[in-house]
C-alpha atoms as a PDB file:
ATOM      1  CA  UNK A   1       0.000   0.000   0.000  1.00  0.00           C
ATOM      2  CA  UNK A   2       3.057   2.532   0.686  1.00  0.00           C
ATOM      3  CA  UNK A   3       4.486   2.049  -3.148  1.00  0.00           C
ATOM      4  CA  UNK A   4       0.729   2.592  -4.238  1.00  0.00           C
ATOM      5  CA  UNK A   5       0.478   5.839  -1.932  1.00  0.00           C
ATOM      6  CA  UNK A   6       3.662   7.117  -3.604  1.00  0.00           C
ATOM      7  CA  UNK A   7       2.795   6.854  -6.968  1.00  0.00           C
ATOM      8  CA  UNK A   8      -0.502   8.445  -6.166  1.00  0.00           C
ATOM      9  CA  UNK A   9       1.926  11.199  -4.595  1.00  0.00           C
ATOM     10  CA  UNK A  10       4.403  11.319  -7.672  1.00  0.00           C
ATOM     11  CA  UNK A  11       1.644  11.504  -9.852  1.00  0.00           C
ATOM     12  CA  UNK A  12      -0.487  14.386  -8.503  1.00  0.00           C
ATOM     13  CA  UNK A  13       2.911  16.692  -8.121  1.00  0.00           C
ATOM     14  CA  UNK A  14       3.021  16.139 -11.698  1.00  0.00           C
ATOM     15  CA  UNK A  15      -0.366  17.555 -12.498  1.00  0.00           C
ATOM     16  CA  UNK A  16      -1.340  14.484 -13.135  1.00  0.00           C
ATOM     17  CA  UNK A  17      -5.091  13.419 -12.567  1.00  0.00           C
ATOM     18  CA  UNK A  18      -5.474  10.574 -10.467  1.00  0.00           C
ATOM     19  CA  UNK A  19      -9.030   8.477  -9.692  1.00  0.00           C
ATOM     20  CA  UNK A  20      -8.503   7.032  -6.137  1.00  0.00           C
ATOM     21  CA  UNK A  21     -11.735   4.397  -5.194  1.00  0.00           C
ATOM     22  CA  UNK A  22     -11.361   3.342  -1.643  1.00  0.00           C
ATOM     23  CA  UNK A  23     -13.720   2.452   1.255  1.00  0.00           C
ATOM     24  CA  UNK A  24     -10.579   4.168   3.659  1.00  0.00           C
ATOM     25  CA  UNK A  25     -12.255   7.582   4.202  1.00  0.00           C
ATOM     26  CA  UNK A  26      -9.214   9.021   5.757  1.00  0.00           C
ATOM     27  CA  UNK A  27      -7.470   8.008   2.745  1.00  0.00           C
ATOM     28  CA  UNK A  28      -9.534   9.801   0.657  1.00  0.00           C
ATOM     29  CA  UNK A  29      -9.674  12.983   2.816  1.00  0.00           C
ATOM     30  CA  UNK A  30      -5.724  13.138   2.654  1.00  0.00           C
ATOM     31  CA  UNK A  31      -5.764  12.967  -1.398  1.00  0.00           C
ATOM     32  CA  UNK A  32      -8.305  14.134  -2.479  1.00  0.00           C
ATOM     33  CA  UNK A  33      -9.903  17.780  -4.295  1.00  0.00           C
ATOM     34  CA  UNK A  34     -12.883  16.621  -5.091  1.00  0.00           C
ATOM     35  CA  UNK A  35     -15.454  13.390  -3.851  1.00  0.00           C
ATOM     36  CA  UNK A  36     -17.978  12.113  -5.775  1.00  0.00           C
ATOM     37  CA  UNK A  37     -19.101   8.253  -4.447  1.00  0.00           C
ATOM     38  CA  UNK A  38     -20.726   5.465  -6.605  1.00  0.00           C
ATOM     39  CA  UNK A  39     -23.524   3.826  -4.995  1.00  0.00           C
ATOM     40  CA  UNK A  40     -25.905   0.942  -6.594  1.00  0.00           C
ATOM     41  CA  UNK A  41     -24.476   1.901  -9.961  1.00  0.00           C
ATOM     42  CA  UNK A  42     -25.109   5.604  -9.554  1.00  0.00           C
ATOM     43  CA  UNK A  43     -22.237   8.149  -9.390  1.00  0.00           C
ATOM     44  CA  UNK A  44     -22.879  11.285  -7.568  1.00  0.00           C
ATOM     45  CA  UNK A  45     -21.526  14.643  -8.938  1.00  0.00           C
ATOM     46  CA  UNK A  46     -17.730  15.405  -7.813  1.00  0.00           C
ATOM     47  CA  UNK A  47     -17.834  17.923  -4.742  1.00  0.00           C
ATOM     48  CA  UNK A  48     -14.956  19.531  -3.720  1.00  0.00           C
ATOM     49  CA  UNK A  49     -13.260  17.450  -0.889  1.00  0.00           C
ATOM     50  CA  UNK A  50     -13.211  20.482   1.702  1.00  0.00           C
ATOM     51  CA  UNK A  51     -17.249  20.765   1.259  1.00  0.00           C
ATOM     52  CA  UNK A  52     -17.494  17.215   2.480  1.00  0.00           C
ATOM     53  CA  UNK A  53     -17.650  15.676   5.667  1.00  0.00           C
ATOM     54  CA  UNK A  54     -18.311  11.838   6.894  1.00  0.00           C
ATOM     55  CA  UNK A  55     -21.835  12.270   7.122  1.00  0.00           C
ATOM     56  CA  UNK A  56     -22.310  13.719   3.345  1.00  0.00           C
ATOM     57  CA  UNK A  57     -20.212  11.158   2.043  1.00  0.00           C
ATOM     58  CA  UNK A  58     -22.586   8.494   4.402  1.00  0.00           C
ATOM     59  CA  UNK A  59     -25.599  10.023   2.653  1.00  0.00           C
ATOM     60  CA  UNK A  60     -24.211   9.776  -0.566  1.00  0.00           C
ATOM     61  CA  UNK A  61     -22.843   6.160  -0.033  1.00  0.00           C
ATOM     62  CA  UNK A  62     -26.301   5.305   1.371  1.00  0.00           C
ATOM     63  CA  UNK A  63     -27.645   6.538  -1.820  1.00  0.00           C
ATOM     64  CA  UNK A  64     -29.591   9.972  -0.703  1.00  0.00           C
ATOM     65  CA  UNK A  65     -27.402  11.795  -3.760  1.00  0.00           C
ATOM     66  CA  UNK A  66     -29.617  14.944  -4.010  1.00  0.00           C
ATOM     67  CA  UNK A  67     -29.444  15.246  -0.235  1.00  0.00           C
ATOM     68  CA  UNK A  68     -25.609  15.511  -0.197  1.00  0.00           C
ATOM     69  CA  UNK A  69     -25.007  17.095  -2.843  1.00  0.00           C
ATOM     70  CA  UNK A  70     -27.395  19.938  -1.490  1.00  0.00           C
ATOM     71  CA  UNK A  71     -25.539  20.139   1.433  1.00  0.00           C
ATOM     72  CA  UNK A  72     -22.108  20.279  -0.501  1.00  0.00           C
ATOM     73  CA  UNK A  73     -23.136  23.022  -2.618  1.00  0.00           C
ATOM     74  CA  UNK A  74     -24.819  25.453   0.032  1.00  0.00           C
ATOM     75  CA  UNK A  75     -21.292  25.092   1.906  1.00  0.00           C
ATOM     76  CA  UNK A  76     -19.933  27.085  -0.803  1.00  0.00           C
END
């Protein structure tokens, strides 16, 4: 997992886009700039990563996409 979490590294100081799907939220917090979260099939709209919290990424994960994404976008 450390080699993986380099490249991610190397690749991102590069400019370099980089799609990250993991179940670790902290993980995700520490790399990402934007969260969207696939659930059933569905994928939500990409929010930026400081807009999100635990609980919108539990609503989105639990499905309730409109909800979240509400939530995300008034934070702006």
């Amino acid at each position: 997992m450390a080699q993986a979490r380099r490249q991610v590294d190397q690749r991102l100081k590069s400019g370099s886009a980089v799609l990250v799907i993991s179940q670790d939220l902290d993980e995700i917090f520490e790399v990402a700039t934007e969260i969207a979260v696939i659930n059933e099939g569905r994928l939500s709209n990409a929010y930026p990563a400081q807009d999100m919290t635990r609980e919108k990424i539990g609503l989105l994960m639990g499905g309730a996409h409109d909800k979240a994404g509400a939530e995300a976008q008034h934070a702006h």
